[in-house]
Protein backbone atom coordinates (compact mmCIF):
# COMPACT_ATOMS: atom_id res chain seq x y z
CA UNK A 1 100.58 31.83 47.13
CA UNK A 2 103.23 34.28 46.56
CA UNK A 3 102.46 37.95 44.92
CA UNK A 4 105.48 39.01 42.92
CA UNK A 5 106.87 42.67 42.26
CA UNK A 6 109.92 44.71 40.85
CA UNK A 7 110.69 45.86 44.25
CA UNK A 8 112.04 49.36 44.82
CA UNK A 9 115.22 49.84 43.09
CA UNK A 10 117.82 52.42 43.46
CA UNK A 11 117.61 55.06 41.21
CA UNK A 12 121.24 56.45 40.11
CA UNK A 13 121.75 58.34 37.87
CA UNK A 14 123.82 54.95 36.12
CA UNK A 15 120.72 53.07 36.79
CA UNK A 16 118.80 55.81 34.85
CA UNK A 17 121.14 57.16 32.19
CA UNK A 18 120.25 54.64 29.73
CA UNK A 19 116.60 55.01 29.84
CA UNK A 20 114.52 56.75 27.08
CA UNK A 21 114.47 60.42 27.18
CA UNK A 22 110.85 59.97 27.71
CA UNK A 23 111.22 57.41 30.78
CA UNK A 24 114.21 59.61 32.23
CA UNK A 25 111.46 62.85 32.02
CA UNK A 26 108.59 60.61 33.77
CA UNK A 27 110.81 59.06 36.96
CA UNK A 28 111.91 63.20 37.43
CA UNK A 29 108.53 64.63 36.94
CA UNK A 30 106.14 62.51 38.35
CA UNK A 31 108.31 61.63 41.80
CA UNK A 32 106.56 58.92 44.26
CA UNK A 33 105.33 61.52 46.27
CA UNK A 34 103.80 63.76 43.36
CA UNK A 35 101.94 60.16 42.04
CA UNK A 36 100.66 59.45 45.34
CA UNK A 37 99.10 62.90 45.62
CA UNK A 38 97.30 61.69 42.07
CA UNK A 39 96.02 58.99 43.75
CA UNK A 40 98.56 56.36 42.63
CA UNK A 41 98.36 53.70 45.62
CA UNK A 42 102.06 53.07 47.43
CA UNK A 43 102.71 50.25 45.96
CA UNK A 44 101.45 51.06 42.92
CA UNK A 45 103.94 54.00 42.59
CA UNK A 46 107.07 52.22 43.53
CA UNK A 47 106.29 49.19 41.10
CA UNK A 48 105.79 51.75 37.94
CA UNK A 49 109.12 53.20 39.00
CA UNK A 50 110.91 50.10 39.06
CA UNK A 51 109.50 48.87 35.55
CA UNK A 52 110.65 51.71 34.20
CA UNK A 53 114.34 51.99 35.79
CA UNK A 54 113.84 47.74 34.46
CA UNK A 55 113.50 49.75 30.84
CA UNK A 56 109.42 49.63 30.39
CA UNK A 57 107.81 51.96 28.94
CA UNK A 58 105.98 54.41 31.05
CA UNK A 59 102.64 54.40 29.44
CA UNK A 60 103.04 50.42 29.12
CA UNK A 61 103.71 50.01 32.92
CA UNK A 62 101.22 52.05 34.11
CA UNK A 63 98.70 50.12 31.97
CA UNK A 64 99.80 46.73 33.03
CA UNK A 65 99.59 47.66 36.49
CA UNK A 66 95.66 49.02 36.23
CA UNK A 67 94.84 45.44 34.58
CA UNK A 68 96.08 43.79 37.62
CA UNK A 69 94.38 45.92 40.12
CA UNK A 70 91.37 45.42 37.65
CA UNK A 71 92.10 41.37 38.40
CA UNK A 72 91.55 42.09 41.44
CA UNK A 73 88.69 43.73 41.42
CA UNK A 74 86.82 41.31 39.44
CA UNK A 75 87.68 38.31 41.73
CA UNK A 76 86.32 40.44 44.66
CA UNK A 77 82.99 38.71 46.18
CA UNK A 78 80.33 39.58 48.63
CA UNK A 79 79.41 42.43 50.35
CA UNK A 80 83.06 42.97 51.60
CA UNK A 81 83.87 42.35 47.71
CA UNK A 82 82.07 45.78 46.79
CA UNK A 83 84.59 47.70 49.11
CA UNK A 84 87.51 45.88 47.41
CA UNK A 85 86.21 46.48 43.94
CA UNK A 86 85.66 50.06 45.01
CA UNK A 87 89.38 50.20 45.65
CA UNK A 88 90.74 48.54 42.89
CA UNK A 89 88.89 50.68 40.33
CA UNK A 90 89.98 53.55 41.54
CA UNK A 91 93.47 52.36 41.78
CA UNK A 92 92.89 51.03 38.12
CA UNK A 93 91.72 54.69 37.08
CA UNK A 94 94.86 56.42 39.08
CA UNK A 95 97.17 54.35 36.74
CA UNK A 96 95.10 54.96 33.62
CA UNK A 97 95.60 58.67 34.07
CA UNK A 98 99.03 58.07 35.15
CA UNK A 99 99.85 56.63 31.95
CA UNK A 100 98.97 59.54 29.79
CA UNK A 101 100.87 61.91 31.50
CA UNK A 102 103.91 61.87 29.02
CA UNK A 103 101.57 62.56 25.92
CA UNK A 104 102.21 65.89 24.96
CA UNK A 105 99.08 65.70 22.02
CA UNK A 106 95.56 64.86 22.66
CA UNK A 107 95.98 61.59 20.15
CA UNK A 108 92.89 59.13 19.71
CA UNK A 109 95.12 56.80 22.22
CA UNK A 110 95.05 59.34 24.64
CA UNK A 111 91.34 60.31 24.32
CA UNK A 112 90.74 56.71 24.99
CA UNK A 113 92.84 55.69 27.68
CA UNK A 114 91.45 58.82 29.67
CA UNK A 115 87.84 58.14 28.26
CA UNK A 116 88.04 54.73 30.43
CA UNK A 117 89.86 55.69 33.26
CA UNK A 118 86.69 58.14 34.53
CA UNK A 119 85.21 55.06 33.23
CA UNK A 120 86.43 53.09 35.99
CA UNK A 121 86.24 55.87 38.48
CA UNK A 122 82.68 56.15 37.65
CA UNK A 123 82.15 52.82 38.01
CA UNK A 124 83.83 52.94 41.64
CA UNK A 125 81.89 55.97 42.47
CA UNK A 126 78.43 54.35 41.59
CA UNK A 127 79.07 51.03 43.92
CA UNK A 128 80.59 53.51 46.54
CA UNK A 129 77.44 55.81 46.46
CA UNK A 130 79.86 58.79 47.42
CA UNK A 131 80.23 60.90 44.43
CA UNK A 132 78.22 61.56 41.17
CA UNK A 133 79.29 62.60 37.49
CA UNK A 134 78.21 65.85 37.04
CA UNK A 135 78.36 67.43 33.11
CA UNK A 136 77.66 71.50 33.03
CA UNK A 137 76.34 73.32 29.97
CA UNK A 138 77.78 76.12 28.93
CA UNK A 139 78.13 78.52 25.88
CA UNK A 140 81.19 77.24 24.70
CA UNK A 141 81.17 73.62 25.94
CA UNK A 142 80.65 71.31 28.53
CA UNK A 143 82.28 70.74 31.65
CA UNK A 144 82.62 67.41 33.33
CA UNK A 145 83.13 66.97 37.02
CA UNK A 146 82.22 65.44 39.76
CA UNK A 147 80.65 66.11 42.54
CA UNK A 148 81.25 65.08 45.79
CA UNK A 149 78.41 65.44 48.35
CA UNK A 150 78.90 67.02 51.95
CA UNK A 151 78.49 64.54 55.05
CA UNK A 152 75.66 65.42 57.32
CA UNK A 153 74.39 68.36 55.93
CA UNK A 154 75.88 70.96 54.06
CA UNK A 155 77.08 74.42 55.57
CA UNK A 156 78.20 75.55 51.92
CA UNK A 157 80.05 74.42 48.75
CA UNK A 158 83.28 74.36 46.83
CA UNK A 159 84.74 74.19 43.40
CA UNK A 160 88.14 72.33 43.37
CA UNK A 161 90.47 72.53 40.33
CA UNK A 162 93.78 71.38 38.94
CA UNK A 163 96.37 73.07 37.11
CA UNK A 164 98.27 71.64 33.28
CA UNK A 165 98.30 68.52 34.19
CA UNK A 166 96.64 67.23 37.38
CA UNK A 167 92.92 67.58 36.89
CA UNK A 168 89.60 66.73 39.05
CA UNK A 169 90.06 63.52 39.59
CA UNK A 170 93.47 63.69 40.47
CA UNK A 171 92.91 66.10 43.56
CA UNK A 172 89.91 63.99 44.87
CA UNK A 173 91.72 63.84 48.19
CA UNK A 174 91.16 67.03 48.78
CA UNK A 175 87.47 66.99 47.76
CA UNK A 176 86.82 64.25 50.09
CA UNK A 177 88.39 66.24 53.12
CA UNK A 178 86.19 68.86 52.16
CA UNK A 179 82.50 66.66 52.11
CA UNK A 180 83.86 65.91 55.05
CA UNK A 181 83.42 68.97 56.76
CA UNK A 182 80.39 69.56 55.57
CA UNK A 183 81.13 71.22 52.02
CA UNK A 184 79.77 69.69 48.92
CA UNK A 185 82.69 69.71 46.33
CA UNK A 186 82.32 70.44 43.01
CA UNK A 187 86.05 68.39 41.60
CA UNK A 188 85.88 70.52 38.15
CA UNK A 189 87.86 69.88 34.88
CA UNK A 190 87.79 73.17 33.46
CA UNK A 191 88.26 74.44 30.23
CA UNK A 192 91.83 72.82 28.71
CA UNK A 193 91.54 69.77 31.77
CA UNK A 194 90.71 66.56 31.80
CA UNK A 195 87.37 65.25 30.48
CA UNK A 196 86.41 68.58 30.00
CA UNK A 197 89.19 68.90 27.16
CA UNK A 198 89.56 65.21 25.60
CA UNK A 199 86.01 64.53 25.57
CA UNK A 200 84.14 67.51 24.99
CA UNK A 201 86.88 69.50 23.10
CA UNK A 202 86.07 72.26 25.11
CA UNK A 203 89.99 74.12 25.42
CA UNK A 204 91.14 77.08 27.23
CA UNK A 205 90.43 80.59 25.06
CA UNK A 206 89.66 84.11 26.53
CA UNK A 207 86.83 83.48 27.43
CA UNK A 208 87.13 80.52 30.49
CA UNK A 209 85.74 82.86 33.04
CA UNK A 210 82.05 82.19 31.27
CA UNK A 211 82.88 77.73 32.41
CA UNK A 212 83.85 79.18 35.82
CA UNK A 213 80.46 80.60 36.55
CA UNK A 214 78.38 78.37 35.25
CA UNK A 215 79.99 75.68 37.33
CA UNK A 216 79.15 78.75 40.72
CA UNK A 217 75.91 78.50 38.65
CA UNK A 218 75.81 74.87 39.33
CA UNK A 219 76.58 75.08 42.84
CA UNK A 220 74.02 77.99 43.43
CA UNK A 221 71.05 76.46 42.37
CA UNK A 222 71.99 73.14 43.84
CA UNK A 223 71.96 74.56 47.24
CA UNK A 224 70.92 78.29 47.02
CA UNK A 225 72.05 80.62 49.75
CA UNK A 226 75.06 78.81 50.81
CA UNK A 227 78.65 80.40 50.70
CA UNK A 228 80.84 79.17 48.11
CA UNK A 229 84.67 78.38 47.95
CA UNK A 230 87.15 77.90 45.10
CA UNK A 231 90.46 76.07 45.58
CA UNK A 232 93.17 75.96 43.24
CA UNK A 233 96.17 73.80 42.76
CA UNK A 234 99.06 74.83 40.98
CA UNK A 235 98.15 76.69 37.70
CA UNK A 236 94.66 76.31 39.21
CA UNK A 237 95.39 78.30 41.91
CA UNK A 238 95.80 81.46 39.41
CA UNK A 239 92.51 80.62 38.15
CA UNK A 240 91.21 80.55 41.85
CA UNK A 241 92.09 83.95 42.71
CA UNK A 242 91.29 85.45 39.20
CA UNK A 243 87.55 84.27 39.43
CA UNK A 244 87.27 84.85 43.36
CA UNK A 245 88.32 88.89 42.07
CA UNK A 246 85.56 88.82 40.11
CA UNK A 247 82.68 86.85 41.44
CA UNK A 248 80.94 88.19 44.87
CA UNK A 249 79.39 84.82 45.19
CA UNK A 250 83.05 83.41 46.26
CA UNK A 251 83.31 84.12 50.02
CA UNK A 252 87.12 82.23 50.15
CA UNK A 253 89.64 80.86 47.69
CA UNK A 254 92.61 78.86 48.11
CA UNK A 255 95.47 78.73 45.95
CA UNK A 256 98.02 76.11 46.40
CA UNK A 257 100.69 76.31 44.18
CA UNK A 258 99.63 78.88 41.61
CA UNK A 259 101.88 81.76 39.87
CA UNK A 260 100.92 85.85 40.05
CA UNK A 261 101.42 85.93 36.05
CA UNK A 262 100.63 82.66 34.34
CA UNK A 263 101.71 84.13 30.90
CA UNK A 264 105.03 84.42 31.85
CA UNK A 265 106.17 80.96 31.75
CA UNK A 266 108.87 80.99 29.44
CA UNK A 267 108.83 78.28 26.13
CA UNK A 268 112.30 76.98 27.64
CA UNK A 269 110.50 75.28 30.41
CA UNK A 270 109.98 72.75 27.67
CA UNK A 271 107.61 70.16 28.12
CA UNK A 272 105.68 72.16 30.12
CA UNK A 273 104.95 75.42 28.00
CA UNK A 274 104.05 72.16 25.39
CA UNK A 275 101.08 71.68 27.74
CA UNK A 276 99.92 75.05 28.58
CA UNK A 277 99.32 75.36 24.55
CA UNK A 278 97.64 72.14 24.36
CA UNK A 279 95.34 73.25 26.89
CA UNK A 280 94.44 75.83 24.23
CA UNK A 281 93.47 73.08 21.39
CA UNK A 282 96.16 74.61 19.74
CA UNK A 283 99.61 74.64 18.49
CA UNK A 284 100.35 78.31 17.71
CA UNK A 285 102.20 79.56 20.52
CA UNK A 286 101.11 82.69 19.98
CA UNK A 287 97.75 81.92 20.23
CA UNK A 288 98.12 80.33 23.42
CA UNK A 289 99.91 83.22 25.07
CA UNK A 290 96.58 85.02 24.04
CA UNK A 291 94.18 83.13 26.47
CA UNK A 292 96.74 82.63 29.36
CA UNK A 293 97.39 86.62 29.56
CA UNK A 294 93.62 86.65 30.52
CA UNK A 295 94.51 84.47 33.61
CA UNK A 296 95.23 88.16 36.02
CA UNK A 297 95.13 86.62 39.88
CA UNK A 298 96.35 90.25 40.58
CA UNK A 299 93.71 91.98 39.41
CA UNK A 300 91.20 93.93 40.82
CA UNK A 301 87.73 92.93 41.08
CA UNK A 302 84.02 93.44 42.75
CA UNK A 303 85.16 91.01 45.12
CA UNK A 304 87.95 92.06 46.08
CA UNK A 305 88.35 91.74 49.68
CA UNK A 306 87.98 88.14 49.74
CA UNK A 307 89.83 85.95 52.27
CA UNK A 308 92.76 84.01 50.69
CA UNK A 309 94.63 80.86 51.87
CA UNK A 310 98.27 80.77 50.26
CA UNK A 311 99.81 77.26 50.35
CA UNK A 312 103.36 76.77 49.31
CA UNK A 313 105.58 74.52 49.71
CA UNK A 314 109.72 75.67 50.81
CA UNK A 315 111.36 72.99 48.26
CA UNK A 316 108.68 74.02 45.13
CA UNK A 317 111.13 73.74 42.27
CA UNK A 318 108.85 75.23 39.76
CA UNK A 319 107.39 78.46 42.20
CA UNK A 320 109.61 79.69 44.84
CA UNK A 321 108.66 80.90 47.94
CA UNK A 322 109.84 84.27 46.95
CA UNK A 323 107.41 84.02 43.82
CA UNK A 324 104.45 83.08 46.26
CA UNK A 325 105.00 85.76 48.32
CA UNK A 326 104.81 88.19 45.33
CA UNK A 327 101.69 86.82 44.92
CA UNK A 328 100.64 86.70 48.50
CA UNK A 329 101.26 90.67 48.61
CA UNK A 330 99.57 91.50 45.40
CA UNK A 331 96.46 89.63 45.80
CA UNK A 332 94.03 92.59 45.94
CA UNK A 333 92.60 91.71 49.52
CA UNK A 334 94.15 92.56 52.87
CA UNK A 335 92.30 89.10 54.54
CA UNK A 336 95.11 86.54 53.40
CA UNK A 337 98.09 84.23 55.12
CA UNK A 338 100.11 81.93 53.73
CA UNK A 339 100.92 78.64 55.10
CA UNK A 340 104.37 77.40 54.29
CA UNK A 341 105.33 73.64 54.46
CA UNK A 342 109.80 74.12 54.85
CA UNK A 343 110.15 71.05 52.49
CA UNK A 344 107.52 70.81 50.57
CA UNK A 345 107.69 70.13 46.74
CA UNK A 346 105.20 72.01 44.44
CA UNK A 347 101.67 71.51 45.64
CA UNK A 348 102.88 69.79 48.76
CA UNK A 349 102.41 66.32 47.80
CA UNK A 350 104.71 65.02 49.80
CA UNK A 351 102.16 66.00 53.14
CA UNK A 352 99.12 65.57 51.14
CA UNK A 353 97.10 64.83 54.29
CA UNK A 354 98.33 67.90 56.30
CA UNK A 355 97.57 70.10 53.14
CA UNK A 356 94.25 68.27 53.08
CA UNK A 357 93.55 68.83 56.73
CA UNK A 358 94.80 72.68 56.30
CA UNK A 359 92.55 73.32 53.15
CA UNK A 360 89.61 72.14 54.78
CA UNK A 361 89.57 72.84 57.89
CA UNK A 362 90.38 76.77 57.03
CA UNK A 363 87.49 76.62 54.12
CA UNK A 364 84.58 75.06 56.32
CA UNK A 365 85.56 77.48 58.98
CA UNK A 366 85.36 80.64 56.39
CA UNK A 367 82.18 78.83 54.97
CA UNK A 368 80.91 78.57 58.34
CA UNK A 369 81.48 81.99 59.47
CA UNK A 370 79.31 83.24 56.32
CA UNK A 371 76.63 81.76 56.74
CA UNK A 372 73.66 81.89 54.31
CA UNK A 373 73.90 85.25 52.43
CA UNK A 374 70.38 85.68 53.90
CA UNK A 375 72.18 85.68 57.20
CA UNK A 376 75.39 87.92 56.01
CA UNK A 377 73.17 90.36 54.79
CA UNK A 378 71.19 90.94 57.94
């Protein structure tokens, strides 16, 4: 039996140059490393890239790919079968929300082909037993999530978000690092992600910081008295420290790749500012620029004070270490550091297990030293 592939192929910019605009945009935005830290398997990753430099589409790759690893799955047998089938849907549901990465409009397509890849990652996390789907009311929508229990008891909990366009499923890795150590994890699509946004229409307005603490709600009554966490990755790392300002039931926050003004991102960054406004369920510019001014991870708060874990990468092209450190000095707490990984590209995929290991290990020890607030207080 022989299993065939692409291969890797070199990537030049003669190899490249006369791909679509649209597969030229994918192989530079969504590098090996920066799929891998989605969850994209190795392999997985270096056979979408060599469809597309073969002149596939990227959308059309990515889906071919999750129907093989769904193949798989299905052939798996017996009780070792489960653990296969457990792996293949969740490489299945990696690709699936791969391939909707270059859609720039929350079409019907797109609805669907996100609709069944948390389809398939539920389906992975039921045989698995690890994880549950967890759906939040609130007064302007619901949020969908998942929530990843702690190992062994829990010493506290965490919320865990993404940023424009990796959402909660995306940054599981770190929400398994994090059960862990003890910390049940809360993986949230918040207003304008994921599920949160393409099922339940629920966007990013002015008023987001209502989702953010009904999903502390969440966590509260699930386990009251423990100390609770909030990372952030990339954009999500403004939201991080904006809600950890505000809420004195967040004992530590981590940002990882977030920006001191999120409103500043100019419209020449393209395909990008695109997705900040569709995060708004909107198309008005304008409008947009509205809600993201309310993102302030400068500002002042009750909590200020909180401890704060800056991780940055030193080869981020989109935020600079100079930018991090801006926000490093102006977070309104004097308990902060920043860790910075000399060639690391923006959220420091490319050591996704060392920024794993960092993020949890620093959160379960802040956790930790809390405490219930029973015990804080006395």
């Amino acid at each position: 039996m022989t299993h065939s592939f692409f291969g890797s192929r070199v990537e030049t910019e003669e190899t490249t140059s006369t791909l679509s605009g649209e597969s030229q945009a994918a192989l530079r935005q969504f590098s090996l490393e920066r799929a891998m830290g989605y969850g994209v398997d190795y392999a997985d990753a270096v056979e979408l890239r060599a469809r597309v430099v073969d002149g596939q589409d990227w959308c059309a790759a990515a889906t071919e790919l999750a129907q093989t690893c769904l193949g798989h799955a299905d052939r798996a047998v017996g009780a070792a079968g489960r653990i296969t089938t457990v792996a293949y849907l969740r490489r299945a549901s990696a690709l699936m929300r791969m391939s909707q990465m270059m859609m720039l409009s929350d079409t019907a397509d797109r609805r669907a082909i996100f609709e069944r890849a948390a389809e398939l990652y539920a389906q992975a996390a039921e045989l698995a037993g690890d994880r549950e789907r967890v759906a939040i009311r609130t007064e302007l929508g619901t949020l969908a999530g998942w929530l990843v229990p702690a190992r062994g008891g829990s010493i506290g909990s965490a919320v865990v978000v993404g940023g424009v366009e990796g959402w909660a499923m995306d940054f599981d890795s770190i929400g398994e690092a994090l059960a862990a150590r003890g910390v049940d994890t809360l993986m949230l699509d918040a207003p304008g992600q994921g599920e949160t946004r393409l099922t339940h229409r629920h966007y990013l307005t002015p008023q987001w910081r209502i989702a953010y603490r009904r999903a502390v709600d969440y966590l509260e009554d699930r386990t009251p008295d423990r100390p609770i966490g909030v990372v952030g990755n990339s954009m999500g790392g403004s939201f991080a420290m904006a809600v950890a300002a505000e809420d004195n039931r967040i004992a530590a926050c981590v940002d990882n790749g977030g920006i001191h003004a999120p409103w500043l991102v100019p419209p020449t960054m393209g395909t990008f500012f695109s997705k900040m406004v569709a995060a708004c369920g909107t198309v008005d510019a304008d409008l947009a620029a509205t809600a993201w001014a309310t993102v302030t991870p400068l500002a002042d708060g009750p909590n200020a004070g909180y401890p704060l874990l800056v991780v940055q990468g030193g080869a981020d092209p989109m935020v600079s270490t100079p930018l991090a450190e801006l926000l490093l000095q102006g977070a309104p707490t004097e308990d902060k550091q920043m860790v910075v990984f000399s060639d690391g590209n923006h959220c420091v995929y490319n050591h996704k297990h060392d920024r794993d290991m960092l993020i949890a290990d620093w959160m379960r020890e802040r956790l930790a030293g809390r405490g219930t607030r029973h015990e804080t207080a006395n």
